[in-house]
N, C-alpha and C. Protein backbone atom coordinates (compact mmCIF):
# COMPACT_ATOMS: atom_id res chain seq x y z
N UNK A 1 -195.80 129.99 19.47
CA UNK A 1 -195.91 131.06 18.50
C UNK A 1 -195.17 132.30 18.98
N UNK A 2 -195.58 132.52 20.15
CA UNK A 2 -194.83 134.19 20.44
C UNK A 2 -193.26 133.82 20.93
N UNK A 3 -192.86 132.73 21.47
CA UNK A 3 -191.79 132.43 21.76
C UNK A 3 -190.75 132.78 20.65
N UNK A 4 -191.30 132.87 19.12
CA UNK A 4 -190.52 132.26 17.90
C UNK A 4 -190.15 133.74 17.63
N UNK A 5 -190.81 135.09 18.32
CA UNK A 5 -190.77 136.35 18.18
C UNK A 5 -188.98 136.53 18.42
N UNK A 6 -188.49 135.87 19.78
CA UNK A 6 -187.24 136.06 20.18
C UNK A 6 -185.85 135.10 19.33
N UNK A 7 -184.61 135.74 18.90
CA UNK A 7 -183.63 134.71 17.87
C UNK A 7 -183.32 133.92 18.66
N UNK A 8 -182.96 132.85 17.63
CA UNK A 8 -182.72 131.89 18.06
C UNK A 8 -181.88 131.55 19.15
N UNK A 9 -181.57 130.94 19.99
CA UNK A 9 -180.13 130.87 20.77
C UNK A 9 -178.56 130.95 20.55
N UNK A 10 -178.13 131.57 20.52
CA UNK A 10 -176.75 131.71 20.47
C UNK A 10 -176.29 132.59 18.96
N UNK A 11 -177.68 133.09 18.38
CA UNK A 11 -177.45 134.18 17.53
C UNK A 11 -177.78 135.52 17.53
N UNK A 12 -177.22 137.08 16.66
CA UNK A 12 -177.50 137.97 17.19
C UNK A 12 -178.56 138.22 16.04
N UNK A 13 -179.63 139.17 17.23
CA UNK A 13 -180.96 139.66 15.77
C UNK A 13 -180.54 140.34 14.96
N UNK A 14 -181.37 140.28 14.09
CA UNK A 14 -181.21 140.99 12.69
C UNK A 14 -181.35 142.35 12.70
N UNK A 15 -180.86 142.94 11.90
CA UNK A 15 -180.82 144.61 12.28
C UNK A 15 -182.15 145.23 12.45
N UNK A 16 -183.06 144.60 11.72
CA UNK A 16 -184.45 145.14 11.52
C UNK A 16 -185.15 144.64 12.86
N UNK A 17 -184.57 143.02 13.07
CA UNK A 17 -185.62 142.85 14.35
C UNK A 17 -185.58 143.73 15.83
N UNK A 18 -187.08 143.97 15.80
CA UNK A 18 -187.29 145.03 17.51
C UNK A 18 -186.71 143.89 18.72
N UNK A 19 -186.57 144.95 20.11
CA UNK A 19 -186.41 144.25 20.94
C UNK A 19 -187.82 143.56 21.21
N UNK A 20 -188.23 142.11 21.49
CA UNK A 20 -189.02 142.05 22.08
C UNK A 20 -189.52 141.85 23.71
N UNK A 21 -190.87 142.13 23.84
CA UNK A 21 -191.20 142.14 25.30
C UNK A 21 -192.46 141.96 25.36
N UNK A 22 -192.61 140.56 26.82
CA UNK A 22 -193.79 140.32 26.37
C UNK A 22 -194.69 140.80 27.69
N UNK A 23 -196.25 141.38 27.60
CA UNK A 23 -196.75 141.34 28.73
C UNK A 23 -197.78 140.57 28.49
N UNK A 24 -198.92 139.62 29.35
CA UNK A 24 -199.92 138.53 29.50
C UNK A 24 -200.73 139.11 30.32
N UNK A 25 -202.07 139.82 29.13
CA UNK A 25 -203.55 139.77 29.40
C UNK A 25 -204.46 139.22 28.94
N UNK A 26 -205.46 139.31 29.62
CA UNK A 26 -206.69 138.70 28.59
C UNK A 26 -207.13 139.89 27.72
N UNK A 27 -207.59 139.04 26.72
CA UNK A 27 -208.42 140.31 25.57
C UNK A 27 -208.60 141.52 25.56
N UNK A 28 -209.61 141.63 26.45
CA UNK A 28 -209.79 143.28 27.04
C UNK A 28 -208.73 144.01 27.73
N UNK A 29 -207.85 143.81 28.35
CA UNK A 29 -207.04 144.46 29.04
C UNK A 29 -206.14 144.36 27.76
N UNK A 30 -205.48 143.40 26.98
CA UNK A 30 -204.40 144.22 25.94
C UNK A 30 -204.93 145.04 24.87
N UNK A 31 -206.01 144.97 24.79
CA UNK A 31 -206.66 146.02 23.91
C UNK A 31 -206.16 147.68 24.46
N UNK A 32 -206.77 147.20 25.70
CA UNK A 32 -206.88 148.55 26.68
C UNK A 32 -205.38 149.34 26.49
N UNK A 33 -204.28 148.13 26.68
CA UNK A 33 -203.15 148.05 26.69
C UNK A 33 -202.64 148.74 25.12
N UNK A 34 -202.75 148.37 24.29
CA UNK A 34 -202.84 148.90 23.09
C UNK A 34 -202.98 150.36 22.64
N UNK A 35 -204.55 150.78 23.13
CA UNK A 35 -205.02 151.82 22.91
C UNK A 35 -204.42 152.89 23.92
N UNK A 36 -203.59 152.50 24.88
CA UNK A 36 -202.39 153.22 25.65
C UNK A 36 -201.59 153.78 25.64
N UNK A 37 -201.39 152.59 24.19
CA UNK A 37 -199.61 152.63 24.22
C UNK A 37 -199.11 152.17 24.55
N UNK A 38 -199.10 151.45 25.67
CA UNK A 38 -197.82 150.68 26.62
C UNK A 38 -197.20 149.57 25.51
N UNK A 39 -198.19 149.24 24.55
CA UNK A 39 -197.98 147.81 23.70
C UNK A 39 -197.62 148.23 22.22
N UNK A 40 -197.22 148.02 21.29
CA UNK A 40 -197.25 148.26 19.90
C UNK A 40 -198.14 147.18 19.26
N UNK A 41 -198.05 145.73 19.83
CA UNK A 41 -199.17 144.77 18.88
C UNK A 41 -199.65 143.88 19.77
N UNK A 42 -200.65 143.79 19.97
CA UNK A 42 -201.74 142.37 20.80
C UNK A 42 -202.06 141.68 19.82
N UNK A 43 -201.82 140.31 20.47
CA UNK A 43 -201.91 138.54 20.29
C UNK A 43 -203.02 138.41 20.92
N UNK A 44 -204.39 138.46 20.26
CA UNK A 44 -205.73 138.02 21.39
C UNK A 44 -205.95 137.14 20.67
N UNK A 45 -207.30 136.75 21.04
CA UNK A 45 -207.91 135.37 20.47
C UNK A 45 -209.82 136.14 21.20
N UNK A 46 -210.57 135.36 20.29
CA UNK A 46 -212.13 135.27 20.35
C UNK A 46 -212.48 134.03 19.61
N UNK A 47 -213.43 133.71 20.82
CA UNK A 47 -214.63 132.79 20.70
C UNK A 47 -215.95 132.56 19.16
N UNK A 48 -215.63 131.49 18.50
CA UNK A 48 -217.42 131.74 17.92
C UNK A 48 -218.10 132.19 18.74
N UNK A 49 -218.48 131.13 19.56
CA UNK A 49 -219.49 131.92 20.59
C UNK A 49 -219.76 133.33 21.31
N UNK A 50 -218.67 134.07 21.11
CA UNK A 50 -218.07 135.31 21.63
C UNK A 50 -217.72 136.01 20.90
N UNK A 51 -218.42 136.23 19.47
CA UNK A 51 -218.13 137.21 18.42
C UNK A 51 -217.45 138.74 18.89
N UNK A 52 -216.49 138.60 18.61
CA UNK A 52 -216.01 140.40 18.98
C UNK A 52 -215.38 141.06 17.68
N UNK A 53 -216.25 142.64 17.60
CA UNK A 53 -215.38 143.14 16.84
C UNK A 53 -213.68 144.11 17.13
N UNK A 54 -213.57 144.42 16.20
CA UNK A 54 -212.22 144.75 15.92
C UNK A 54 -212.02 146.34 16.43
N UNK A 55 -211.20 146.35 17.44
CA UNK A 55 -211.91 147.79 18.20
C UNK A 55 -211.67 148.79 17.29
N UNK A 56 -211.74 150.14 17.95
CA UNK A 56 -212.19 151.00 16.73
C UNK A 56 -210.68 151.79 16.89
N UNK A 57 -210.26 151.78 15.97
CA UNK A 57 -208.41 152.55 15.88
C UNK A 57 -207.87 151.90 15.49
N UNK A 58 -207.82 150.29 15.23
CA UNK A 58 -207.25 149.14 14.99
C UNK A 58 -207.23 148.39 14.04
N UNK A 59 -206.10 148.02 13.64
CA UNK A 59 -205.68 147.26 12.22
C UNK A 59 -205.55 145.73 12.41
N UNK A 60 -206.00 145.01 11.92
CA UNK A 60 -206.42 144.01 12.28
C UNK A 60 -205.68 142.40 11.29
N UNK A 61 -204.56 141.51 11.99
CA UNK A 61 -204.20 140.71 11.15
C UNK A 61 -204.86 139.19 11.94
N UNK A 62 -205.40 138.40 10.97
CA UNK A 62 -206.36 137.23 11.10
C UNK A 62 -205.19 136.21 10.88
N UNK A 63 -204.82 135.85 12.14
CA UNK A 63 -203.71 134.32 12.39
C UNK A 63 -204.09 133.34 12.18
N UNK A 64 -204.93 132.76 12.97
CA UNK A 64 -205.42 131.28 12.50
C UNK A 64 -206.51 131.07 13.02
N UNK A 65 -207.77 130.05 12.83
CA UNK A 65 -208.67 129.40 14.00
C UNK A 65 -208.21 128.04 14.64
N UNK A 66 -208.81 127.67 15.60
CA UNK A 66 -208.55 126.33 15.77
C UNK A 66 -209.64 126.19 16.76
N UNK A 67 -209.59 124.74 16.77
CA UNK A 67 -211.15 123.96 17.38
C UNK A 67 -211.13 124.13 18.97
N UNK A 68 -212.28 123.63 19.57
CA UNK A 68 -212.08 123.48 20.87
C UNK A 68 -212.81 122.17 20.93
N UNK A 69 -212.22 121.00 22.11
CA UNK A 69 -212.12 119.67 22.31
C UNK A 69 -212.63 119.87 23.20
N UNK A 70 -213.36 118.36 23.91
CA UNK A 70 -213.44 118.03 24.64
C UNK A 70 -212.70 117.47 25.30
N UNK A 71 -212.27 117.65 26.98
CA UNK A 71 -211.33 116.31 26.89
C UNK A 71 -211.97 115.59 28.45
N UNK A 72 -211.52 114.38 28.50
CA UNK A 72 -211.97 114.04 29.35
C UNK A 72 -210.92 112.33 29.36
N UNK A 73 -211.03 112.05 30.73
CA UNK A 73 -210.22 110.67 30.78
C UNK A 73 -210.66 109.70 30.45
N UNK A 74 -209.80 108.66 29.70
CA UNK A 74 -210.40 107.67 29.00
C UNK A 74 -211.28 106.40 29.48
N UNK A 75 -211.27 106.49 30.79
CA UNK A 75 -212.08 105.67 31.91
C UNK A 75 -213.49 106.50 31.77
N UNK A 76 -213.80 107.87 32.17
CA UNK A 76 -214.75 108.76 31.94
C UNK A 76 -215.53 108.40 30.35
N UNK A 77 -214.79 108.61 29.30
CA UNK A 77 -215.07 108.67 28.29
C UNK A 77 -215.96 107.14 27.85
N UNK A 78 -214.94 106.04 28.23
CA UNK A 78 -216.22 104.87 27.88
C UNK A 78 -217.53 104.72 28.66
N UNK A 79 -216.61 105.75 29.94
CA UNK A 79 -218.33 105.62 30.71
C UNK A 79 -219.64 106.45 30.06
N UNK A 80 -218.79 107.28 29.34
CA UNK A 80 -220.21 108.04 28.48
C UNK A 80 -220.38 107.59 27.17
N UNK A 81 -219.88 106.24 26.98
CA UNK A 81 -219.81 105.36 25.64
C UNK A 81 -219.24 106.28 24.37
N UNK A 82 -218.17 107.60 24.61
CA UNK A 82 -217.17 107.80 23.38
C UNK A 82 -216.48 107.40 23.16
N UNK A 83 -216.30 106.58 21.73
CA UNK A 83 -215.13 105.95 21.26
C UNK A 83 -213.91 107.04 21.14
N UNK A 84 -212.65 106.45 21.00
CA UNK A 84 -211.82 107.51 20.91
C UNK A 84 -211.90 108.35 19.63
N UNK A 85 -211.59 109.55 20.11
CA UNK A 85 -211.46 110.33 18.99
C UNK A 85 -212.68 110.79 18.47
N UNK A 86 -214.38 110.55 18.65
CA UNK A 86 -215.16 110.63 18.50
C UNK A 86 -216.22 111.71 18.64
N UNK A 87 -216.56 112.27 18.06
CA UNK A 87 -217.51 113.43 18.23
C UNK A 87 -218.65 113.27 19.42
N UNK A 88 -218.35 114.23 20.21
CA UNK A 88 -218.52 114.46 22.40
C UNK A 88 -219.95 115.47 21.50
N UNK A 89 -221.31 114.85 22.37
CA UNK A 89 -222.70 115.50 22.07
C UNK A 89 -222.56 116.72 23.68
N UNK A 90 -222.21 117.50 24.12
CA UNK A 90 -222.16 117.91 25.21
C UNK A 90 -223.42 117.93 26.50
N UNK A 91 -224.41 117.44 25.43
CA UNK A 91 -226.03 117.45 26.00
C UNK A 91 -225.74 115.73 26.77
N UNK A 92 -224.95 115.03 26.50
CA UNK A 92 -224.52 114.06 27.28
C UNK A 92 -223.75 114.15 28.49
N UNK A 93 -223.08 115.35 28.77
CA UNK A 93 -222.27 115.55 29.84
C UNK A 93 -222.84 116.79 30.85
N UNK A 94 -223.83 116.68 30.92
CA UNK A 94 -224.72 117.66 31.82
C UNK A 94 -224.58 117.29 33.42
N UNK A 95 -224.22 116.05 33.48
CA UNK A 95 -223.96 115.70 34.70
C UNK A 95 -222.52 115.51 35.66
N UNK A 96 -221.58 115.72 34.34
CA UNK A 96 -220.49 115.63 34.87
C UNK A 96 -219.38 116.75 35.53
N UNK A 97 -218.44 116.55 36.25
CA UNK A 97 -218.20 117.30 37.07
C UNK A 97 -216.98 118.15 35.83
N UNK A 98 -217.21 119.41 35.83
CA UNK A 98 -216.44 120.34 34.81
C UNK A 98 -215.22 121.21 35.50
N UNK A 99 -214.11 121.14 34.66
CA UNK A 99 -213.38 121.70 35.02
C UNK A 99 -213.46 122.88 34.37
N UNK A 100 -213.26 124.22 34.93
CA UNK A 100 -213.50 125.37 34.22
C UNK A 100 -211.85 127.07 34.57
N UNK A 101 -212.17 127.30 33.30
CA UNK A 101 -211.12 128.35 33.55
C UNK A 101 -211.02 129.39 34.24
N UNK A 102 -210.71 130.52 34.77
CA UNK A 102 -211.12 131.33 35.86
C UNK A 102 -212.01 132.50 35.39
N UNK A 103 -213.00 132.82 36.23
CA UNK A 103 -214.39 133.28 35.83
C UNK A 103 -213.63 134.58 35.41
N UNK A 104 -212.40 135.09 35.29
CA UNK A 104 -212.00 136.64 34.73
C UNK A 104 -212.01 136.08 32.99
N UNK A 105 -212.00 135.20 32.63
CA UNK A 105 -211.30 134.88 31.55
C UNK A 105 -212.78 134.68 30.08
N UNK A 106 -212.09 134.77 29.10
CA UNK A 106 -212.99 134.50 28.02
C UNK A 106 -213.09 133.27 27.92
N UNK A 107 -212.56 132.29 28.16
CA UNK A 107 -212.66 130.99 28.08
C UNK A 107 -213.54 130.55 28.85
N UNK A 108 -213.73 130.90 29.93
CA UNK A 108 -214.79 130.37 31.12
C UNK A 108 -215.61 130.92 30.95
N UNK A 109 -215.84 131.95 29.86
CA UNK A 109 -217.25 132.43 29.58
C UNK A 109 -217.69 131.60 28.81
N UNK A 110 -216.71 131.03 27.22
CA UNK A 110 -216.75 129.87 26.22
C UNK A 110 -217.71 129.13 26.43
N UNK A 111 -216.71 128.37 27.92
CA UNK A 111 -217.62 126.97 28.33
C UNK A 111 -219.01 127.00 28.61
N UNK A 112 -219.20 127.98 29.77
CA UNK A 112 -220.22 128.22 30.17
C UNK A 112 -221.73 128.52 28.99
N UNK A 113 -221.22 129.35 27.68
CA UNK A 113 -221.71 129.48 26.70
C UNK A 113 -222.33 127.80 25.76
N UNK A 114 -221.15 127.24 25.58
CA UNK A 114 -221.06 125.85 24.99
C UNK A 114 -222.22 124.88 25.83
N UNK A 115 -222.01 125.25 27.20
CA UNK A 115 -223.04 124.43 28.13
C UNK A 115 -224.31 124.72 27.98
N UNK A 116 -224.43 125.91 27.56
CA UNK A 116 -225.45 126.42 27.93
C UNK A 116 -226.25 126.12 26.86
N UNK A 117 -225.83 126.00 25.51
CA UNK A 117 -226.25 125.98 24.47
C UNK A 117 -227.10 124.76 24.07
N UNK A 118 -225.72 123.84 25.02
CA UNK A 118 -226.30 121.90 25.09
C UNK A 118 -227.33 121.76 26.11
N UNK A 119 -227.63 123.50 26.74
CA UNK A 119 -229.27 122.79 27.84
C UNK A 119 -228.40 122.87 29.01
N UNK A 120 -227.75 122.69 29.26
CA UNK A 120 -227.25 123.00 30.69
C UNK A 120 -226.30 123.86 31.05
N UNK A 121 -226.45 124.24 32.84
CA UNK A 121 -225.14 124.78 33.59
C UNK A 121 -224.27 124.12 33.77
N UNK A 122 -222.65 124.06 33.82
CA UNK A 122 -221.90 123.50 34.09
C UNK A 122 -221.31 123.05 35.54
N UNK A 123 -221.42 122.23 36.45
CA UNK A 123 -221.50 121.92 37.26
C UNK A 123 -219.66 122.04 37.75
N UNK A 124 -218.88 123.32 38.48
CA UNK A 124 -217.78 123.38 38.50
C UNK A 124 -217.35 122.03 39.37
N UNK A 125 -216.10 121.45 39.54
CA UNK A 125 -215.21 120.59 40.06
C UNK A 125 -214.44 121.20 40.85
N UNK A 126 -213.67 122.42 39.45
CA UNK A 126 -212.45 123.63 39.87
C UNK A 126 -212.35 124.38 39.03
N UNK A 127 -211.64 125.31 39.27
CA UNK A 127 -211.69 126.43 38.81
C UNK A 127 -209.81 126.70 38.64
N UNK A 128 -209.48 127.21 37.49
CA UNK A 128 -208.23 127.22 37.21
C UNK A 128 -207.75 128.39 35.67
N UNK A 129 -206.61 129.01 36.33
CA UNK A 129 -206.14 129.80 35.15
C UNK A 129 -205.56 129.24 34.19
N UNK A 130 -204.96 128.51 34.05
CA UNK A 130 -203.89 127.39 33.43
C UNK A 130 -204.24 126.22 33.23
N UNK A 131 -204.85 126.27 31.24
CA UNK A 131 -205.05 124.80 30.61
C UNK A 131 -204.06 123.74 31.34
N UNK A 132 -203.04 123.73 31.52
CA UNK A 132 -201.85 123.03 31.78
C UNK A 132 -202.47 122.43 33.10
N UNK A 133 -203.00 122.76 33.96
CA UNK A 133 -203.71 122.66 35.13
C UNK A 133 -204.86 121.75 34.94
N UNK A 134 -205.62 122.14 34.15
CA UNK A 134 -207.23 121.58 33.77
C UNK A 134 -206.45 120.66 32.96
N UNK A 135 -205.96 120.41 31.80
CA UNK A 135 -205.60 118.54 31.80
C UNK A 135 -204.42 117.90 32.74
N UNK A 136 -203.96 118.57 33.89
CA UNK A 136 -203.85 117.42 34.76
C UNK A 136 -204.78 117.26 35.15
N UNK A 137 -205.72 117.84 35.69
CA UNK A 137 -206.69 117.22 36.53
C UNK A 137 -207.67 116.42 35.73
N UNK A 138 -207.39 116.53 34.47
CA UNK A 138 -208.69 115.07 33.79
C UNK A 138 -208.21 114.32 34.16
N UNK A 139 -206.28 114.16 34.08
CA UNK A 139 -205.80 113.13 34.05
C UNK A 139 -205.86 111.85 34.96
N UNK A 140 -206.20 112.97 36.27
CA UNK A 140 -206.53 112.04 37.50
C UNK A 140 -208.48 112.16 37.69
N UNK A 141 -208.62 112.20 36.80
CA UNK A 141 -210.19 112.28 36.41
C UNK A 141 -210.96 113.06 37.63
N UNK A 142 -210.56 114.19 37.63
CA UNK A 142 -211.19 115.23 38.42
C UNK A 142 -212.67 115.84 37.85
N UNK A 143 -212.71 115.62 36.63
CA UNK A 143 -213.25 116.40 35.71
C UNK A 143 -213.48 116.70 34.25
N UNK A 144 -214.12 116.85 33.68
CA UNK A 144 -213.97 117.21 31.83
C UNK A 144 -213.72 118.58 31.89
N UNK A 145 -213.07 118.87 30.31
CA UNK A 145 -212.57 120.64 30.26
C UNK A 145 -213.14 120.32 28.89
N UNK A 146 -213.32 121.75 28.65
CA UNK A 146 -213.31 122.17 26.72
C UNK A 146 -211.66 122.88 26.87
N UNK A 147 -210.86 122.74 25.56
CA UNK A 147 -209.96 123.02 25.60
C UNK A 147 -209.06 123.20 24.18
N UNK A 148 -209.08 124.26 24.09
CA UNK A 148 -208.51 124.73 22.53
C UNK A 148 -207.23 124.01 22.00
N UNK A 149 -207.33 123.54 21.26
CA UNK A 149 -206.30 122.53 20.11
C UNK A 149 -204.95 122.96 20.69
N UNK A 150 -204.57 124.64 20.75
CA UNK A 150 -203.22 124.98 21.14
C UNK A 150 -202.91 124.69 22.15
N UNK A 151 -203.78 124.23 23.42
CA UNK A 151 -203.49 124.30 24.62
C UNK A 151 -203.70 122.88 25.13
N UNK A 152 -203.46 121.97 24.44
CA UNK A 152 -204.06 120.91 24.51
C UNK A 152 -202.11 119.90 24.93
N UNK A 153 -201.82 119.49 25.38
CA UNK A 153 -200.39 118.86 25.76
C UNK A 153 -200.35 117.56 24.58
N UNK A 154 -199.07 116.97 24.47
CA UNK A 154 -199.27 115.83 24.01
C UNK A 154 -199.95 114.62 24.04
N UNK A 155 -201.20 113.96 23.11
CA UNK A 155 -202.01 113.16 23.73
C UNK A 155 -200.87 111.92 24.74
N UNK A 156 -201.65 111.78 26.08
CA UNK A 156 -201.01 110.97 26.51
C UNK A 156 -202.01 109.72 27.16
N UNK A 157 -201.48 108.65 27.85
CA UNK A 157 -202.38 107.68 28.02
C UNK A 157 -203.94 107.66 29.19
N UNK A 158 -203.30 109.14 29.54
CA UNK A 158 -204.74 109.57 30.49
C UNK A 158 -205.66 110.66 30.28
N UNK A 159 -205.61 111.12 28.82
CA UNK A 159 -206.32 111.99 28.02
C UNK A 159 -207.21 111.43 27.27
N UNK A 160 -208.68 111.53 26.69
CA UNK A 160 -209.29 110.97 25.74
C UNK A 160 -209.95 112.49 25.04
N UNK A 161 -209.41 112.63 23.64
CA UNK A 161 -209.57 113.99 23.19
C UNK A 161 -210.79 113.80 22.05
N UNK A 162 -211.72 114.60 22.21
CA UNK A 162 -212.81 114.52 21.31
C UNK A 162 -213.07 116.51 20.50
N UNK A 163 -213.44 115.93 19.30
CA UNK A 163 -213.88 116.97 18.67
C UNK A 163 -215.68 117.16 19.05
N UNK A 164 -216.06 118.19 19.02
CA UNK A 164 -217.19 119.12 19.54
C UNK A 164 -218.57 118.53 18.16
N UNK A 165 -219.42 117.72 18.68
CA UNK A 165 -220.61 117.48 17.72
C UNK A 165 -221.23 118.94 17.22
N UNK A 166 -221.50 120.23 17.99
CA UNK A 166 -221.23 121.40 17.66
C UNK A 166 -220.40 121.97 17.73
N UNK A 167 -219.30 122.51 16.44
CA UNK A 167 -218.40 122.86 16.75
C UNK A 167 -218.24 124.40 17.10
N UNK A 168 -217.09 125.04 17.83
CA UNK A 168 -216.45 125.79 19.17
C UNK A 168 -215.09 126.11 18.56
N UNK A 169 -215.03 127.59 17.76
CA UNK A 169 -213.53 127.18 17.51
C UNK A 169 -213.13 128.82 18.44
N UNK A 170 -211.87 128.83 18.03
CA UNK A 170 -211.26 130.33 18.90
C UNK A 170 -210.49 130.58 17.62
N UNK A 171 -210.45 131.94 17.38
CA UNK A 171 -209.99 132.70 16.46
C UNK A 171 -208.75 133.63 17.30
N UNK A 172 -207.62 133.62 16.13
CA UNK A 172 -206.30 134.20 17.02
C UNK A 172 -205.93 135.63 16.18
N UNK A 173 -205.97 136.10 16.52
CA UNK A 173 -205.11 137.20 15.52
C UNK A 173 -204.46 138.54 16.64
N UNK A 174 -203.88 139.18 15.74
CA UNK A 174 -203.06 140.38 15.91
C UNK A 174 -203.47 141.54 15.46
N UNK A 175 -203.48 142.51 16.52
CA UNK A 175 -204.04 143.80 16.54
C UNK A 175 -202.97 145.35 16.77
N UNK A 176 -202.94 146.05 15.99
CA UNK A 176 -202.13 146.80 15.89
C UNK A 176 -202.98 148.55 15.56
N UNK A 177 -202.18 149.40 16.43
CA UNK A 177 -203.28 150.59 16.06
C UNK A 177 -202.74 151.12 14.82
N UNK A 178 -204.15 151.72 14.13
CA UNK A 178 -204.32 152.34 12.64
C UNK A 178 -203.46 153.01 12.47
N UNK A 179 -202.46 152.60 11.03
CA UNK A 179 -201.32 153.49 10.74
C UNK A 179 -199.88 152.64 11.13
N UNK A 180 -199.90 152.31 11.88
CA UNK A 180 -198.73 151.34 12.30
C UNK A 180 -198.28 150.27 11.88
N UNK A 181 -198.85 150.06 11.03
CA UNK A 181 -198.77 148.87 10.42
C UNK A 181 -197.66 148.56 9.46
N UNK A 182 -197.06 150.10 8.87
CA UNK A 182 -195.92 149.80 7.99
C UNK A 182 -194.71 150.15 8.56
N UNK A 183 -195.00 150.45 9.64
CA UNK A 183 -193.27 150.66 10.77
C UNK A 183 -192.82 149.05 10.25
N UNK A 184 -191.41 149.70 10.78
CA UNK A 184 -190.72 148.63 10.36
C UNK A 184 -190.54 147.08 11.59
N UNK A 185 -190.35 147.76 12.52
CA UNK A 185 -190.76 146.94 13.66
C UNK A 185 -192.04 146.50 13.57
N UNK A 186 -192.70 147.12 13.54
CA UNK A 186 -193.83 146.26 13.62
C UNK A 186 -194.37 145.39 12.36
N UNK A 187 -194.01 145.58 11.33
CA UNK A 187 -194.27 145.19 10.11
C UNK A 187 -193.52 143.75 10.21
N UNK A 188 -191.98 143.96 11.06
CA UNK A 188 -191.46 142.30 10.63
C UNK A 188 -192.00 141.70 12.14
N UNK A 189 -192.43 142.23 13.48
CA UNK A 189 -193.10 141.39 13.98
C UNK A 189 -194.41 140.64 13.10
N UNK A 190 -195.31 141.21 12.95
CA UNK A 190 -196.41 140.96 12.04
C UNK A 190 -196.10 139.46 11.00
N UNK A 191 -194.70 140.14 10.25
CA UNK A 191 -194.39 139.01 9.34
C UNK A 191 -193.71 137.99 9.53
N UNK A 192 -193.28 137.39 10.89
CA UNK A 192 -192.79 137.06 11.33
C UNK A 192 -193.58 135.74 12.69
N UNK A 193 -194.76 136.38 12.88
CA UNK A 193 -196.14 135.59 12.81
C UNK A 193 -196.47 134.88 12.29
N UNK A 194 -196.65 135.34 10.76
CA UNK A 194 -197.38 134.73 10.37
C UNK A 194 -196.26 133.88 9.28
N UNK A 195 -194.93 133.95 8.90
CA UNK A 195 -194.71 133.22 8.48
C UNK A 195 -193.99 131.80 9.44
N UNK A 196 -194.68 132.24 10.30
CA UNK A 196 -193.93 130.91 12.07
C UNK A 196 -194.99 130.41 11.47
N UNK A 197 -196.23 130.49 11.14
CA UNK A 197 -197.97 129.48 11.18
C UNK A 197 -197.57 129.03 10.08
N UNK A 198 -196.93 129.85 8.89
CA UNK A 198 -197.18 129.05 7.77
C UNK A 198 -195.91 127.90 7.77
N UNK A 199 -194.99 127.80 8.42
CA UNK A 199 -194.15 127.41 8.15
C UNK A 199 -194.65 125.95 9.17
């Protein structure tokens, strides 16, 4: 998605398009980032489980939701008798060894939330910043992750991906401070978002 912000290769931007530049925080810090200045628009994301409102100065555009999976290796998975593709009870995996995201992060609050909900603590394996990280390591069956649809790699033959018997989704959107919204830069970033999702 944010990649699609920059033209294409080997063409020049459009007169209207801003330079872009990207910086990578979690939630709270590009907010912070925002309400600074340093940023003109934050790309966050929130949890169901982690209801947040819309800070206060801020104009608020609603991108998309998407689910959060279970995943776990497909050796693992018949051992907890899920068929593929099959709706994961998490009150079944209380015992298994969890891979989790790094305790700075909203995601590793997610899980911990999701666990908690199914009756249990999550019993860490490892600890990691980078989805990309947490499904290799199912792959070599280190562990189960919860893991949001976007961040999820191509299913491959050492992944077994399940949807949530309670579902866990993450909400994405774009945040821009009050008033800014009809600059022109920022207006075709904005539109430019969201017509990458719809497209």
């Amino acid at each position: 998605m944010i990649p699609s912000l920059w033209p294409d290769p080997g063409t020049a931007p459009a007169p209207e398009e801003p330079a872009a530049f990207l910086v990578e925080h979690e939630p709270p810090a590009a907010e912070a980032a925002l309400g600074r200045r340093e940023v003109d628009i934050a790309v966050t994301h929130s949890y169901s489980l982690l209801p947040h409102p819309v800070p206060a100065g801020c104009e608020h555009t609603a991108l998309f939701d998407e689910p959060v999976h279970l995943v776990l290796h497909p050796a693992d998975a018949a051992g907890y008798r899920l068929a593929p593709g099959s709706q994961a009870d998490l009150r079944r995996l209380a015992d298994a060894p969890w891979l989790l995201p790094g305790p700075e992060t909203a995601c590793h609050e997610m899980t911990q939330r999701a666990c908690g909900a199914a009756g249990f603590v999550p019993r860490a394996a490892a600890v990691a910043g980078d989805f990309a990280v947490l499904t290799a390591l199912v792959a070599r069956r280190a562990g189960v992750a919860l893991i949001p649809r976007m961040a999820l790699p191509a299913p491959g033959p050492n992944l077994s991906i399940h949807p949530l018997r309670v579902p866990v989704h993450r909400s994405i959107h774009a945040l821009n401070r009050s008033g800014t919204g009809r600059q022109p830069g920022i207006r075709h970033v904005l539109d430019r978002l969201t017509t990458t999702l719809d497209g």
